[in-house]
C-alpha atoms as a PDB file:
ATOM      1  CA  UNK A   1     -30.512   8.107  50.195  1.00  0.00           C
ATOM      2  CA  UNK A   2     -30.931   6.392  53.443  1.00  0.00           C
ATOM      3  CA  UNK A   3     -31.022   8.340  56.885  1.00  0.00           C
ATOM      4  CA  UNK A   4     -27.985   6.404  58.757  1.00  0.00           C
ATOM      5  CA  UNK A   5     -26.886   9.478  60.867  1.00  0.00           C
ATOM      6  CA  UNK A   6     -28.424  10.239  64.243  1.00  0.00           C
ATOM      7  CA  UNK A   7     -29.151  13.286  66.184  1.00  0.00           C
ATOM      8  CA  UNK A   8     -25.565  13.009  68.437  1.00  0.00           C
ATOM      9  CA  UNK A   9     -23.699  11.825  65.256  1.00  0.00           C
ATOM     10  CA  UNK A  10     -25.119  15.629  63.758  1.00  0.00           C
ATOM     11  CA  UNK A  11     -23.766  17.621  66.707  1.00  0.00           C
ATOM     12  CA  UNK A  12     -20.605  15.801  66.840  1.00  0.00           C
ATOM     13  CA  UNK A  13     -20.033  16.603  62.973  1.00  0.00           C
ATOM     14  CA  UNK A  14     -20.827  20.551  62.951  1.00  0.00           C
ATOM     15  CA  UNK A  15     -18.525  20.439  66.194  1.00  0.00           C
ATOM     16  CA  UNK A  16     -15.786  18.763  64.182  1.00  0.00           C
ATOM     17  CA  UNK A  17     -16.529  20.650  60.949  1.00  0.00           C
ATOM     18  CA  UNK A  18     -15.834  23.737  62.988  1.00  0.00           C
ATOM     19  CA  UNK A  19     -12.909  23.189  64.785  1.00  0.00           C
ATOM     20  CA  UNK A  20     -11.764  21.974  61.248  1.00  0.00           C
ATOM     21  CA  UNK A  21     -12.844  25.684  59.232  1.00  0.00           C
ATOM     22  CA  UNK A  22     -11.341  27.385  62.353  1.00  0.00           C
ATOM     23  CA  UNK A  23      -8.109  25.476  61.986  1.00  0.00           C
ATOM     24  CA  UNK A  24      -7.819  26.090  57.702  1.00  0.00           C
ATOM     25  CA  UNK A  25      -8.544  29.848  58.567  1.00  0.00           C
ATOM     26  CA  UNK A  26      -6.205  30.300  61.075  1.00  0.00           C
ATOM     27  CA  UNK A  27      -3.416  28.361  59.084  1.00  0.00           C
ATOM     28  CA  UNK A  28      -0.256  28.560  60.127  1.00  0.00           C
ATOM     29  CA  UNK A  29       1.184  25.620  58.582  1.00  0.00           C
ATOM     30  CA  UNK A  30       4.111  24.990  56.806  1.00  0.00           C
ATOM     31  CA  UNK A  31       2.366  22.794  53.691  1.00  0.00           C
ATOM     32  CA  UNK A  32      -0.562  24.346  52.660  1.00  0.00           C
ATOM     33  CA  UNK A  33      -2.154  20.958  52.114  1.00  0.00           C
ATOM     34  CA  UNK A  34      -3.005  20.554  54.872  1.00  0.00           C
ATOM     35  CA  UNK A  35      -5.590  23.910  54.932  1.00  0.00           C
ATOM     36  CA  UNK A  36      -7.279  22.253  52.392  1.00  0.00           C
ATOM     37  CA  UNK A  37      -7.719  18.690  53.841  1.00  0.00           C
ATOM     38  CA  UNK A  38      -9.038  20.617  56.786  1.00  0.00           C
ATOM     39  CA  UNK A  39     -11.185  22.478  54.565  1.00  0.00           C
ATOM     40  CA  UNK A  40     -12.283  19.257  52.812  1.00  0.00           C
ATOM     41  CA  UNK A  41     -13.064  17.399  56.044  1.00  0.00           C
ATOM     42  CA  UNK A  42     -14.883  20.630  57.471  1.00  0.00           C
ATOM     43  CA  UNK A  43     -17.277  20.559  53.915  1.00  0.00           C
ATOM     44  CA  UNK A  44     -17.915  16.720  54.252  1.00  0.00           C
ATOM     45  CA  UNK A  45     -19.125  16.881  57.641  1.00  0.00           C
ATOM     46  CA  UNK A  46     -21.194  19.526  57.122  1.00  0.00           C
ATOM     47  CA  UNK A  47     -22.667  18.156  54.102  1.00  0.00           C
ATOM     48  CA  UNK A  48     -23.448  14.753  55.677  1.00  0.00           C
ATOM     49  CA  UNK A  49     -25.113  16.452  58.435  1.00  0.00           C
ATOM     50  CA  UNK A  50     -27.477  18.319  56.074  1.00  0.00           C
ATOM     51  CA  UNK A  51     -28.014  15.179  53.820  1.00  0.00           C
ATOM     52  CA  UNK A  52     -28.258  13.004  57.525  1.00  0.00           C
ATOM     53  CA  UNK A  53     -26.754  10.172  55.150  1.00  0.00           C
ATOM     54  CA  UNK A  54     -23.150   9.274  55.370  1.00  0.00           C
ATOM     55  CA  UNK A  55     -21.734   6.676  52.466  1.00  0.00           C
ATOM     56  CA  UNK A  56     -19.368   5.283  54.550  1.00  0.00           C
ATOM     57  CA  UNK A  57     -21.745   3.952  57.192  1.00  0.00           C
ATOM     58  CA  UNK A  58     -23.977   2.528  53.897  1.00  0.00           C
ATOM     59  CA  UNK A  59     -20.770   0.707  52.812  1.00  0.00           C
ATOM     60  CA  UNK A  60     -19.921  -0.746  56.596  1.00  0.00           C
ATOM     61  CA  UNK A  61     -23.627  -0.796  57.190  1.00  0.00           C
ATOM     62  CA  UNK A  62     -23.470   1.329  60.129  1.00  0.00           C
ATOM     63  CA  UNK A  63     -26.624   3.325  61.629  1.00  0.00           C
ATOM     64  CA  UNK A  64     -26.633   5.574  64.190  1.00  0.00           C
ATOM     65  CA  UNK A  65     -30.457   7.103  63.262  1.00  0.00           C
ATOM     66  CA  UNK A  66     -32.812   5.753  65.559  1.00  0.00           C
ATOM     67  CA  UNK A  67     -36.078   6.164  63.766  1.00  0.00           C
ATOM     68  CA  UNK A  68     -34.513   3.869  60.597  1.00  0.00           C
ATOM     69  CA  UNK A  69     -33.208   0.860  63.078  1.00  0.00           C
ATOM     70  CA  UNK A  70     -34.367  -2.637  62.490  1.00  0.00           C
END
């Protein structure tokens, strides 16, 4: 796949994807769906960030990598 996420758009995920893991594990909530969307959203942003790909910004053509800019 193509490298469309940049070096900000990788800190800003792991930040997300942690407040989201810390917010699952704590729980707390009355529907337990919600822990696993949480849980979900954590996994996706930390896989993006390890892939530095993100299919959403391949279907809006979005780029935030600098070194793969036209």
């Amino acid at each position: 796949m193509k490298k469309n996420v940049g070096s900000f758009d990788k800190i800003l995920r792991v930040v997300i994807a942690i407040i989201a893991a810390y917010f699952a594990y704590k729980g707390g909530f009355e529907a337990t769906w919600v822990e696993y969307v949480l849980w979900a959203v954590a996994i996706i942003m930390l896989l993006t960030t390890l892939m530095g790909s993100c299919p959403l910004y391949s279907i809006f053509g979005m780029n935030s990598c600098k070194t793969t800019k036209k």
